[in-house]
N, C-alpha and C. Protein backbone atom coordinates (compact mmCIF):
# COMPACT_ATOMS: atom_id res chain seq x y z
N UNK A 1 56.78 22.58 -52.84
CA UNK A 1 56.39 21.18 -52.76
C UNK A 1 57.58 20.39 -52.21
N UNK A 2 57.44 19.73 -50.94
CA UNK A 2 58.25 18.84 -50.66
C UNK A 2 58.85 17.72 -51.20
N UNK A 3 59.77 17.05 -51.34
CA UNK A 3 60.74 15.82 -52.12
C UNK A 3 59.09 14.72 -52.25
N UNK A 4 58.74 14.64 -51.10
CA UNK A 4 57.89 13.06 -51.18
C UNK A 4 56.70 13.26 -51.81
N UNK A 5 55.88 14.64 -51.92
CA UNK A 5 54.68 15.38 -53.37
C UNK A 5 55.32 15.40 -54.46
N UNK A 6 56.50 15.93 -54.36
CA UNK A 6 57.12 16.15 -55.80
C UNK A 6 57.02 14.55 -56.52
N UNK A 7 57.72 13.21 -56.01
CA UNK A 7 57.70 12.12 -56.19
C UNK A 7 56.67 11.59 -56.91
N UNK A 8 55.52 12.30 -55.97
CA UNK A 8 54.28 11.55 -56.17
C UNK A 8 54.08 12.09 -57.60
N UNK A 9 54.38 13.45 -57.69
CA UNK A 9 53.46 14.15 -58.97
C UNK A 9 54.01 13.66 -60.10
N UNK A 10 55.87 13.62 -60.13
CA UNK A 10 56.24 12.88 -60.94
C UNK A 10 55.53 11.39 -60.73
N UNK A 11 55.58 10.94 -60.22
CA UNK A 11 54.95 9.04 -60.58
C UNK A 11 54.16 9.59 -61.05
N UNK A 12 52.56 9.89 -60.95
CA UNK A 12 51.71 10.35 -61.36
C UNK A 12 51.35 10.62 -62.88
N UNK A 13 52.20 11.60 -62.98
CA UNK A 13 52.45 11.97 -64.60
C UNK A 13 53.11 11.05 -65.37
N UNK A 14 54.33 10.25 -64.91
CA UNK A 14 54.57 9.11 -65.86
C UNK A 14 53.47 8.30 -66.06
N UNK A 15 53.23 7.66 -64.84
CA UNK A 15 51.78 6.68 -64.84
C UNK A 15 50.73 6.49 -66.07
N UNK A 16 50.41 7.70 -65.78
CA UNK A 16 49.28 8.39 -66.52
C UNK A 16 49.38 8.59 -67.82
N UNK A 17 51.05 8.75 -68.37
CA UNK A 17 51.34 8.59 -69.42
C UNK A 17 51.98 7.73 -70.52
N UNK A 18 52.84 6.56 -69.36
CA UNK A 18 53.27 5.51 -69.99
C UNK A 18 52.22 4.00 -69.49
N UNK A 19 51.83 4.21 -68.71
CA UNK A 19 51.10 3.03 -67.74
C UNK A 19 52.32 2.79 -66.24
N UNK A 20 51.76 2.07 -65.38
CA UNK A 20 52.77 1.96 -64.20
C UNK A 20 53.64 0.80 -64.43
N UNK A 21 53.17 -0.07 -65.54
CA UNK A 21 53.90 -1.12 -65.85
C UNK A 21 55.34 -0.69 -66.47
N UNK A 22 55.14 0.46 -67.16
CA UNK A 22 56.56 0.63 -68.34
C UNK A 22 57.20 1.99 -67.90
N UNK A 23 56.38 2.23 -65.69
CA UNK A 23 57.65 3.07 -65.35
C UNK A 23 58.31 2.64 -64.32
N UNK A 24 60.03 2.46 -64.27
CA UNK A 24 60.77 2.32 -63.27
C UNK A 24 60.91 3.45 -62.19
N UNK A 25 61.20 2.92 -61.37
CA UNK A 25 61.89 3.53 -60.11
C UNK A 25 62.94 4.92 -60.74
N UNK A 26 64.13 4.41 -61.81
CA UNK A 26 64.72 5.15 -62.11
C UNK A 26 64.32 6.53 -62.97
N UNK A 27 63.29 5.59 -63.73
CA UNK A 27 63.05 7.23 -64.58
C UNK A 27 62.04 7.81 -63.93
N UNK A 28 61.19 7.86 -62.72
CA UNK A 28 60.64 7.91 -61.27
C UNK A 28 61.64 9.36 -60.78
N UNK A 29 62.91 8.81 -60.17
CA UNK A 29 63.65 9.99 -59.85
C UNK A 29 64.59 10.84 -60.64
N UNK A 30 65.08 10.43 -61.98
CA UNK A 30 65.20 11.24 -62.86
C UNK A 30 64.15 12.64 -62.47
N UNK A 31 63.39 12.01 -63.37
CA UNK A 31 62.36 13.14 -63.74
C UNK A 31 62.00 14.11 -62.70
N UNK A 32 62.21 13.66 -61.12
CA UNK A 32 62.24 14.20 -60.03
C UNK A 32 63.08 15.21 -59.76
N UNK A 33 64.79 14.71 -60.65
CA UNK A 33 65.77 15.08 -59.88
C UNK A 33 66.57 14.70 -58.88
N UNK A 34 66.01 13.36 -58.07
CA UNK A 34 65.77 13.39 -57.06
C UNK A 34 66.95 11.33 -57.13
N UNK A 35 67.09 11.17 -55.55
CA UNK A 35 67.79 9.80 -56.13
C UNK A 35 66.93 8.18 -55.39
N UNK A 36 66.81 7.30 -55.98
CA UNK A 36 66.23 6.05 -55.31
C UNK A 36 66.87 6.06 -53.94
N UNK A 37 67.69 6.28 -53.16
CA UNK A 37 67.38 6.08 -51.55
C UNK A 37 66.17 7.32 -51.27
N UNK A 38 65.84 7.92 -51.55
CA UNK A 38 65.24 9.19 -51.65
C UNK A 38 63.62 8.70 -51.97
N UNK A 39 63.15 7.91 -52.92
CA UNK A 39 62.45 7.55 -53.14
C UNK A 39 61.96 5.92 -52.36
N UNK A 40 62.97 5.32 -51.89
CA UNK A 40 62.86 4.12 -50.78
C UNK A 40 62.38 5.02 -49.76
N UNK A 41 62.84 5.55 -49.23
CA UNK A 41 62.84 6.46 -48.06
C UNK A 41 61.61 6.55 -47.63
N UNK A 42 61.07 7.14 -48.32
CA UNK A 42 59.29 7.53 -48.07
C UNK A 42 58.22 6.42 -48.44
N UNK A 43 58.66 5.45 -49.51
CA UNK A 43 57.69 4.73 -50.20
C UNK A 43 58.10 3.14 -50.18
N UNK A 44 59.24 2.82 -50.00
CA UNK A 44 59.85 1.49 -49.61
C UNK A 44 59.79 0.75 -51.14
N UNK A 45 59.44 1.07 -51.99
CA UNK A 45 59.62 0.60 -53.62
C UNK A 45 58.00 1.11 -54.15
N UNK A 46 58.18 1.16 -55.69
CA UNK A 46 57.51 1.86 -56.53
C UNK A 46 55.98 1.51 -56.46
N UNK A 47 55.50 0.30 -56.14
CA UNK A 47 54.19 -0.27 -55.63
C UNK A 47 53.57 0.53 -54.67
N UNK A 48 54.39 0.67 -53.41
CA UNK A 48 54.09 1.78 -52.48
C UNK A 48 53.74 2.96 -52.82
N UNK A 49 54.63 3.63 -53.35
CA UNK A 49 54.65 4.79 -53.99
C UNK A 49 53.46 5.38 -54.31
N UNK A 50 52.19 4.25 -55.53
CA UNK A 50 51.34 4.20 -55.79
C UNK A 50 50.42 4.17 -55.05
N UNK A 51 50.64 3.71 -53.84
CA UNK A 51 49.86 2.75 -52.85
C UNK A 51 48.86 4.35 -52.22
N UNK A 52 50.36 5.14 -51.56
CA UNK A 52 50.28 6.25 -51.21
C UNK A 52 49.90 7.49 -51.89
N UNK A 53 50.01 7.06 -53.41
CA UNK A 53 49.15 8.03 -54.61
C UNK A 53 47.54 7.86 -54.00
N UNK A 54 47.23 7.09 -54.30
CA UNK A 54 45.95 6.57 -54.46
C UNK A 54 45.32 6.97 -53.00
N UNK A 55 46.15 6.75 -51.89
CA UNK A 55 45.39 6.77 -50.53
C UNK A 55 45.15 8.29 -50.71
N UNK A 56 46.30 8.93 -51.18
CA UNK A 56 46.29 10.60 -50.80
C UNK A 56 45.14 11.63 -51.71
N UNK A 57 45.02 10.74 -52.92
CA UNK A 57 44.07 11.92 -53.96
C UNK A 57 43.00 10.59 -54.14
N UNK A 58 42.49 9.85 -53.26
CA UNK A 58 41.40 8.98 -53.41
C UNK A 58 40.50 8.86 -52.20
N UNK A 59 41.31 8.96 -51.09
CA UNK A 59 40.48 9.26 -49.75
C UNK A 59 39.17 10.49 -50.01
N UNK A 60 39.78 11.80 -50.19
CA UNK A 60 38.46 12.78 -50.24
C UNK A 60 37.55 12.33 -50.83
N UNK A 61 37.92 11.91 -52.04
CA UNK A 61 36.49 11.64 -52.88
C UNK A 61 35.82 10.46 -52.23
N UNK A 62 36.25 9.05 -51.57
CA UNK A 62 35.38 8.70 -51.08
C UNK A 62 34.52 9.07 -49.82
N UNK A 63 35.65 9.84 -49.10
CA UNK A 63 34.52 10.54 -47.89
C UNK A 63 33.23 11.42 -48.14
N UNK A 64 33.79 12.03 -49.60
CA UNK A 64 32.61 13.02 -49.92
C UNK A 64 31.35 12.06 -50.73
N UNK A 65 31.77 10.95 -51.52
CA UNK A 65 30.73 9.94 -51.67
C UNK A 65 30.12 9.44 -50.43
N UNK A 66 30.53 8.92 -49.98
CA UNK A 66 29.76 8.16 -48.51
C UNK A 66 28.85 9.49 -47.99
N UNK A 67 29.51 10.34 -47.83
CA UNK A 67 28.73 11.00 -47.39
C UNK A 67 27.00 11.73 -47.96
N UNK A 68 27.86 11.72 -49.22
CA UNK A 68 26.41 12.04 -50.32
C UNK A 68 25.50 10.64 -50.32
N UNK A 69 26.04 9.49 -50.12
CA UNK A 69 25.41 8.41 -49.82
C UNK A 69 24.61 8.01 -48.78
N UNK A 70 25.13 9.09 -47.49
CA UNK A 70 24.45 8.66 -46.89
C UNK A 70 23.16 9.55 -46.11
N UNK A 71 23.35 10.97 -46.79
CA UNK A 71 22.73 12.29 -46.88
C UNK A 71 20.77 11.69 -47.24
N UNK A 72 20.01 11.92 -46.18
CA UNK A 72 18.74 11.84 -46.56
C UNK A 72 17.97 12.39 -48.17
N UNK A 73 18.08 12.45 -48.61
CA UNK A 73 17.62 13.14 -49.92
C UNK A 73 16.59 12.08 -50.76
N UNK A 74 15.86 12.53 -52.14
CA UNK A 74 15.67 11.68 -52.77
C UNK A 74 16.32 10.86 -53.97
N UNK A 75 16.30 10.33 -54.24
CA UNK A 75 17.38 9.29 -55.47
C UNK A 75 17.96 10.16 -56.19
N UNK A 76 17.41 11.11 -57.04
CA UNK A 76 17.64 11.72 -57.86
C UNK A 76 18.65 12.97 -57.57
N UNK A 77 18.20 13.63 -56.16
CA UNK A 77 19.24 14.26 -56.00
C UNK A 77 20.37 13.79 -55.22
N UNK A 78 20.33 12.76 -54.87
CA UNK A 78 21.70 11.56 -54.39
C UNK A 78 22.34 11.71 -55.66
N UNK A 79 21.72 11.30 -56.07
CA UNK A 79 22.60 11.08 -57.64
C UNK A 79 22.92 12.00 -58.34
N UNK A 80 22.24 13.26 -58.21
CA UNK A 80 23.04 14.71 -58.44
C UNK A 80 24.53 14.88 -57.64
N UNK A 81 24.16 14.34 -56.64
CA UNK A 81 25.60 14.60 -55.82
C UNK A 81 26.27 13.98 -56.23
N UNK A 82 26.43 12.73 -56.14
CA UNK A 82 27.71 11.89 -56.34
C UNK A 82 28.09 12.09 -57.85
N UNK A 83 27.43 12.91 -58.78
CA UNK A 83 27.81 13.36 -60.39
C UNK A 83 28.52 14.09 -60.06
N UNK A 84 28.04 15.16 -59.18
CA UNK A 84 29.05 16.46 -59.16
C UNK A 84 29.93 15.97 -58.42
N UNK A 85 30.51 15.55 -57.38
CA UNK A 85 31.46 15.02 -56.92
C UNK A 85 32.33 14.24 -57.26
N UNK A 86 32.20 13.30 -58.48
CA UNK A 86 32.28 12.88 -59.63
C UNK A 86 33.30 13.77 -60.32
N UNK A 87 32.42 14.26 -60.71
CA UNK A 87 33.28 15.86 -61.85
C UNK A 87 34.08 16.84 -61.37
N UNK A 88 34.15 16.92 -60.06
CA UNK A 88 34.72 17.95 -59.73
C UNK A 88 35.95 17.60 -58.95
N UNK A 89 36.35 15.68 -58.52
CA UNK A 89 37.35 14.79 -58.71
C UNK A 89 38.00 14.89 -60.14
N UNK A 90 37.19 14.40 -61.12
CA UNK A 90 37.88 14.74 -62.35
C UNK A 90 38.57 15.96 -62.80
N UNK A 91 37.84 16.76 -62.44
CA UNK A 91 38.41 18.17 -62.91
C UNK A 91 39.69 18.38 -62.39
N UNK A 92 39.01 18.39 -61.19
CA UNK A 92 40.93 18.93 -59.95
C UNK A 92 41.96 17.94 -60.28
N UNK A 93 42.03 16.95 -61.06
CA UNK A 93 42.97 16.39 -61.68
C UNK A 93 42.45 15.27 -62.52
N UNK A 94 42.58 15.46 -63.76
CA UNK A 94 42.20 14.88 -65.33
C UNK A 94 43.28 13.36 -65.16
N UNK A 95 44.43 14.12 -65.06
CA UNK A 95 45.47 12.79 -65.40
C UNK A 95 45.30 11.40 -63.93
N UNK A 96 44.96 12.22 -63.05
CA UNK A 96 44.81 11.38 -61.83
C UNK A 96 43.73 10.17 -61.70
N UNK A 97 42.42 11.13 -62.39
CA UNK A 97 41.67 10.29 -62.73
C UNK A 97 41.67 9.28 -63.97
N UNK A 98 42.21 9.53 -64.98
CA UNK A 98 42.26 8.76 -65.91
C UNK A 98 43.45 7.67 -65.66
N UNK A 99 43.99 7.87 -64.41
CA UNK A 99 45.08 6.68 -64.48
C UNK A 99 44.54 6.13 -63.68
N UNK A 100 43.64 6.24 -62.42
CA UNK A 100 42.56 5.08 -61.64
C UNK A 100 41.80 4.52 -62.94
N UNK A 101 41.43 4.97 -63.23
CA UNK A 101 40.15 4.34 -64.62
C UNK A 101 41.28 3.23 -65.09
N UNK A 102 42.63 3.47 -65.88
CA UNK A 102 43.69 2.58 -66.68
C UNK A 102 43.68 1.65 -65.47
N UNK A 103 43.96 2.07 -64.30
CA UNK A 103 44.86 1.25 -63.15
C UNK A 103 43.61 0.14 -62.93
N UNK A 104 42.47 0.65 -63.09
CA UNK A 104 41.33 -0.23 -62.32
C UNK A 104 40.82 -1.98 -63.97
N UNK A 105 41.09 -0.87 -65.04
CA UNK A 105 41.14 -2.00 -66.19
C UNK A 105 42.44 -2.97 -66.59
N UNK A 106 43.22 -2.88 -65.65
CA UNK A 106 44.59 -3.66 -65.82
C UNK A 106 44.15 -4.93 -65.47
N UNK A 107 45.33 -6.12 -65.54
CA UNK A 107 45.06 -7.17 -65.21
C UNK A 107 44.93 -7.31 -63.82
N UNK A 108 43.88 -8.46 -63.61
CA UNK A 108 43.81 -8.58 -62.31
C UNK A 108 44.82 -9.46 -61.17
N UNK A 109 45.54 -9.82 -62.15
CA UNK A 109 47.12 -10.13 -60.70
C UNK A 109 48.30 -9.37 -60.97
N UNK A 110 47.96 -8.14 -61.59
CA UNK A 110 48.70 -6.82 -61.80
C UNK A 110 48.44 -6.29 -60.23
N UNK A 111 50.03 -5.92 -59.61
CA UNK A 111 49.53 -4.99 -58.73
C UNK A 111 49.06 -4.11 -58.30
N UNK A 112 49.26 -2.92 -59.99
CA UNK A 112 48.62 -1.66 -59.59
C UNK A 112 47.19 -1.74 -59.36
N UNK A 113 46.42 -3.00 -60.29
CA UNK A 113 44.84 -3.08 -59.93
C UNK A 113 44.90 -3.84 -58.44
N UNK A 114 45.44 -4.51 -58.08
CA UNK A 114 45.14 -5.12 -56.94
C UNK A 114 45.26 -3.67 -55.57
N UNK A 115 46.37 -2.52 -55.92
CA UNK A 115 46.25 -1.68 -55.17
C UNK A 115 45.25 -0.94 -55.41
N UNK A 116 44.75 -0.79 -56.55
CA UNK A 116 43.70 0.77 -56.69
C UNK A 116 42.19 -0.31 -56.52
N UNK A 117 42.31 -1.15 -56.45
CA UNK A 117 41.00 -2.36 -56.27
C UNK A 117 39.95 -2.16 -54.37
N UNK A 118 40.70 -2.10 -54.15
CA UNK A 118 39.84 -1.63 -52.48
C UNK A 118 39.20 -0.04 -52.33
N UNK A 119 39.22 0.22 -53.30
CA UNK A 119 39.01 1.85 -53.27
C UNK A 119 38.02 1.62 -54.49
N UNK A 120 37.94 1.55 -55.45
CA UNK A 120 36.93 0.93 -56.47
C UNK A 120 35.63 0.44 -55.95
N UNK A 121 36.10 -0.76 -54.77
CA UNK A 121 35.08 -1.66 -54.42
C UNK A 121 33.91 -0.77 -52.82
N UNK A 122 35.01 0.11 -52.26
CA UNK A 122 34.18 0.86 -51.52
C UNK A 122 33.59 2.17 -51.97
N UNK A 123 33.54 2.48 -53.40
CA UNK A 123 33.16 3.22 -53.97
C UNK A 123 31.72 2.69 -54.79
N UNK A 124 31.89 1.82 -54.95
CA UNK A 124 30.52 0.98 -55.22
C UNK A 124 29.64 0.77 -54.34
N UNK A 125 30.58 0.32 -52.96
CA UNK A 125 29.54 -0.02 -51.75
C UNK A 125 28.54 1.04 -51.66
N UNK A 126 29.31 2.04 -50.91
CA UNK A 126 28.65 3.56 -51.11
C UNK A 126 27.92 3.71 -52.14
N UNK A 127 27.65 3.50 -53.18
CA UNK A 127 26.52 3.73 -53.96
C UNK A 127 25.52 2.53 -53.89
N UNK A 128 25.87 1.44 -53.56
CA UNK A 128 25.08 0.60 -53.55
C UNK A 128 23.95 1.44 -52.10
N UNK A 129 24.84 1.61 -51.12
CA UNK A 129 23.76 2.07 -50.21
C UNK A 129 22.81 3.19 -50.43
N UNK A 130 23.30 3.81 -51.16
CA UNK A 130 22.41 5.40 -51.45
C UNK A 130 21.08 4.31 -52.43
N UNK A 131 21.24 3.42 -53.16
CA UNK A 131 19.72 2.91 -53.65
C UNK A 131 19.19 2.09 -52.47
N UNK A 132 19.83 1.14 -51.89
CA UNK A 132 19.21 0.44 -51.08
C UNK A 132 18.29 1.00 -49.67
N UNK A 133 18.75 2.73 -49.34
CA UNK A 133 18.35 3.47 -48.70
C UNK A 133 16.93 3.53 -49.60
N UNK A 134 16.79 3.66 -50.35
CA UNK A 134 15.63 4.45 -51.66
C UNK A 134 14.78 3.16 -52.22
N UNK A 135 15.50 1.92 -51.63
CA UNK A 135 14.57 0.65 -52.01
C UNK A 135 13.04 0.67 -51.75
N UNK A 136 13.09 1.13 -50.90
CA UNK A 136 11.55 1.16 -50.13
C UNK A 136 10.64 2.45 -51.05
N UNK A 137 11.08 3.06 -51.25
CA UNK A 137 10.47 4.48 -52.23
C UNK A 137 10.17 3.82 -53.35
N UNK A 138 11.09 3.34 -54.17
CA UNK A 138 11.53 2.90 -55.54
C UNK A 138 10.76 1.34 -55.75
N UNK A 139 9.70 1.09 -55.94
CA UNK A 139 9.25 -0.49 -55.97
C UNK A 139 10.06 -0.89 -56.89
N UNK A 140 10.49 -0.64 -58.20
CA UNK A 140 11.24 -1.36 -58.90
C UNK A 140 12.36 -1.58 -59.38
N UNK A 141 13.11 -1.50 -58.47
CA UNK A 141 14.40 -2.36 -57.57
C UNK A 141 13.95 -3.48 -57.27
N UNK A 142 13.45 -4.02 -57.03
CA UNK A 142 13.15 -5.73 -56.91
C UNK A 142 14.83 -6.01 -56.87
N UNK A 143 15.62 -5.63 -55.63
CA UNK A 143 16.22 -6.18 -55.14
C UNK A 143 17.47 -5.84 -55.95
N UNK A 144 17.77 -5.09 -57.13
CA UNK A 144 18.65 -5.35 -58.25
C UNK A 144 19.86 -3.13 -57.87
N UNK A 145 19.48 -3.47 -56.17
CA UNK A 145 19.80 -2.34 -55.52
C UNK A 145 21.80 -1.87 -56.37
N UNK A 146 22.46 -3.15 -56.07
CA UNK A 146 23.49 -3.48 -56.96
C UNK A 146 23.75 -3.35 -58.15
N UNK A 147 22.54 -3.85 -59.19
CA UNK A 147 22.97 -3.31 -60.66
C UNK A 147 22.87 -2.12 -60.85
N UNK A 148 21.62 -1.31 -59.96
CA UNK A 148 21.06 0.13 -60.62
C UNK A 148 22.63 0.97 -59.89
N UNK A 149 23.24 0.54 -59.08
CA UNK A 149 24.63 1.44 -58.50
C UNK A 149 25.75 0.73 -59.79
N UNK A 150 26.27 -0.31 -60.59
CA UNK A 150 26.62 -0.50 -61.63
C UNK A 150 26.67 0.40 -62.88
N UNK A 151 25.32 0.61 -63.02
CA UNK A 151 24.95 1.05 -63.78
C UNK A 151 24.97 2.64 -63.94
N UNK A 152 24.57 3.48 -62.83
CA UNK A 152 24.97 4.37 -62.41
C UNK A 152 26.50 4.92 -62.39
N UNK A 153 27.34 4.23 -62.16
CA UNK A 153 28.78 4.50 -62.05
C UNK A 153 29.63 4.59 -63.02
N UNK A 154 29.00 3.51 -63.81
CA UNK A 154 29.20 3.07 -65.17
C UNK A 154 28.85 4.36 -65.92
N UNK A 155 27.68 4.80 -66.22
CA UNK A 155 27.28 6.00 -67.11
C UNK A 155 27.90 7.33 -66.69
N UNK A 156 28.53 7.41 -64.94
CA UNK A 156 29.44 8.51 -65.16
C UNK A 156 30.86 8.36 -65.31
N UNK A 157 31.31 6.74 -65.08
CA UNK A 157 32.84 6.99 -65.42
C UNK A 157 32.87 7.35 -67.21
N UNK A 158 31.95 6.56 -68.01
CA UNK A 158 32.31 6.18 -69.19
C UNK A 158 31.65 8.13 -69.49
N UNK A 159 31.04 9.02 -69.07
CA UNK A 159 30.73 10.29 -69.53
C UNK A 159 32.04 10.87 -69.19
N UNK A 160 32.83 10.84 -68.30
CA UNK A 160 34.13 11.27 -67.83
C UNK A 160 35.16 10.95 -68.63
N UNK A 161 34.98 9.41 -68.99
CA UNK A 161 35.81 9.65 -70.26
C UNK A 161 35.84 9.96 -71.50
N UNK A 162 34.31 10.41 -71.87
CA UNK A 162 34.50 10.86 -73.26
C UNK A 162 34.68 12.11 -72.95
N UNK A 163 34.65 13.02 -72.01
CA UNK A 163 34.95 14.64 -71.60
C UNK A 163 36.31 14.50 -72.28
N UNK A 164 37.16 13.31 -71.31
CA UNK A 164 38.58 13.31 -71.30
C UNK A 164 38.97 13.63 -73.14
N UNK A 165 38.13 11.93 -73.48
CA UNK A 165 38.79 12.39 -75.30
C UNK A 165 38.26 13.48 -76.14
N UNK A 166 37.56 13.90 -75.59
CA UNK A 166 37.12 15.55 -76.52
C UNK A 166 37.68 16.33 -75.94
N UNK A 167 38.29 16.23 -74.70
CA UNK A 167 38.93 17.60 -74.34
C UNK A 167 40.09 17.48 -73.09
N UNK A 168 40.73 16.41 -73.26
CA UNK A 168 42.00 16.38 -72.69
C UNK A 168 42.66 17.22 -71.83
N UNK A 169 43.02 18.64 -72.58
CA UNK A 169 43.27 19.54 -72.57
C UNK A 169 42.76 20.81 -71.57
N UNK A 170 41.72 20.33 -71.03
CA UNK A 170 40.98 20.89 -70.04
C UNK A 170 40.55 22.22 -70.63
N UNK A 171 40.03 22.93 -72.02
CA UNK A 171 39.70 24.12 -72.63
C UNK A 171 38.32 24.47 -72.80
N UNK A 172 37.83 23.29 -72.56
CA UNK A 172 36.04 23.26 -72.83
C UNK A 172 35.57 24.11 -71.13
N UNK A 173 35.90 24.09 -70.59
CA UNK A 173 35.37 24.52 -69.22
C UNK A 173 35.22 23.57 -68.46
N UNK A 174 34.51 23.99 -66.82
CA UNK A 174 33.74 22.83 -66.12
C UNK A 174 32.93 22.90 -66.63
N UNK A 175 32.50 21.30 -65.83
CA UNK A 175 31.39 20.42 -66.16
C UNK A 175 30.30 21.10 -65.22
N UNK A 176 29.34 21.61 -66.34
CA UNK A 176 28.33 22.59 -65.47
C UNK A 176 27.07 21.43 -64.62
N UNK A 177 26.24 22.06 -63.86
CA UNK A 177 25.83 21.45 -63.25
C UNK A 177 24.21 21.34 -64.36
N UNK A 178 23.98 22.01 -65.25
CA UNK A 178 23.22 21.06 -66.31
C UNK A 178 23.54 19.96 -66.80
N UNK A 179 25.27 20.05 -67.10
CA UNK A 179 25.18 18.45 -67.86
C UNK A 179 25.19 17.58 -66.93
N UNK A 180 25.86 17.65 -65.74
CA UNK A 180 25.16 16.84 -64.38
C UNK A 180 23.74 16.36 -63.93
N UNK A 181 22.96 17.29 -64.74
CA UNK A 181 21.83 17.05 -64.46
C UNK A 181 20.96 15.80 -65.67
N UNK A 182 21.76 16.53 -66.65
CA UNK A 182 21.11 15.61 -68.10
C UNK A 182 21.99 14.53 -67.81
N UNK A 183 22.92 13.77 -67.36
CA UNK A 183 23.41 12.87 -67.64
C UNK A 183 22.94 11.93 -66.10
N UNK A 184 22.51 12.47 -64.91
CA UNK A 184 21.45 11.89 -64.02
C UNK A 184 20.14 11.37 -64.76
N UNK A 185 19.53 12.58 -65.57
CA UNK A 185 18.03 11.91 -66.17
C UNK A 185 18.03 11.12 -66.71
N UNK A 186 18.91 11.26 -68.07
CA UNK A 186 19.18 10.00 -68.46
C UNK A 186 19.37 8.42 -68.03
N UNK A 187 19.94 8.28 -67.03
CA UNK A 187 20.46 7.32 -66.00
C UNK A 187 19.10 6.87 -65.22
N UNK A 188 17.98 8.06 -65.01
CA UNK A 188 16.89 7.94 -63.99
C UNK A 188 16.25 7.36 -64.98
N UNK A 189 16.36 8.48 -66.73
CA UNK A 189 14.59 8.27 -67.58
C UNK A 189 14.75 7.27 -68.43
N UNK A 190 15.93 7.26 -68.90
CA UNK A 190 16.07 6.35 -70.35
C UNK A 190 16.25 7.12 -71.34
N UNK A 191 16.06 6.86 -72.27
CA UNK A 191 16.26 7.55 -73.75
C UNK A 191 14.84 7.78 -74.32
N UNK A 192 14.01 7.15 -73.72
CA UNK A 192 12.49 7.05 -74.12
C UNK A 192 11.68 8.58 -73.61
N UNK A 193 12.52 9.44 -72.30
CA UNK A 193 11.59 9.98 -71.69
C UNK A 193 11.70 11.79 -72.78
């Protein structure tokens, strides 16, 4: 791993473990090894740093959303996709994801939300389009193409994080593509069905 991954993985792991608010630059390259011209170098100060976290392990997953978004299918298996794609972001890194989730509930003239905030919001878009594609199928959407992608996103970040607090640790296994499936129906049937 090169000086400027290594950086990242350290930020990363502090992040994730103290918040980005209560880590410096210094204990940044400590933990690296490594020294602040070293860390200017590549990232121009610790905001950046992040900036370039986020672009590097946040890009795939939205290409692979848009794309499941924009994949002909019916609702249901749209929404199979973007679960598993979902989960299998989470998986390939637990701490990565749970520090977008922290980074995205911070304050909002906090910079780390203002950086991880454009990536959030085109992650919504993209789902907003996968219903609004399905508006015409779906009569009852009455227009509310926006909440049902809310709502949707909502029931898999908040399932992602209770994975996280029952199993941190990553020992339970993957997330099979049944509970992907039960946690779509749910989302489709209600609790009633």
């Amino acid at each position: 791993m090169n000086n400027k991954a290594f950086l990242m993985e350290c930020a990363k792991e502090l992040f994730y473990a103290k918040g980005y608010d209560a880590v410096g630059v210094q204990e940044i390259v400590e933990r690296a090894g490594l020294t602040k011209p070293t860390l200017y170098y590549y990232f121009g100060s610790k905001i950046g740093l992040l900036r370039t976290l986020l672009e590097t392990r946040f890009e795939r997953y939205l290409a692979q959303v848009k794309e499941a978004a924009e994949t002909r299918s019916d609702i249901r298996g749209t929404l199979y996709r973007l679960g598993e794609i979902s989960c299998a972001f989470y998986e390939e890194d637990r701490q990565f994801y749970m520090l977008m989730m922290a980074l995205l509930y911070s304050a909002r003239e906090n910079e780390a939300y203002q950086a991880v905030r454009p990536y959030f919001v085109e992650l919504y878009e993209s789902v907003v389009q996968a219903f609004e594609r399905e508006a015409g199928r779906l009569g009852n959407m009455r227009g509310r193409q926006r909440q049902f992608a809310i709502g949707f996103l909502g029931t898999i970040h908040q399932y992602l994080f209770l994975q996280w607090e029952t199993d941190p640790e990553e020992s339970s296994g993957k997330i099979g593509g049944e509970q992907i499936a039960s946690v779509v129906d749910q989302f489709m049937y209600g609790i009633f069905t």
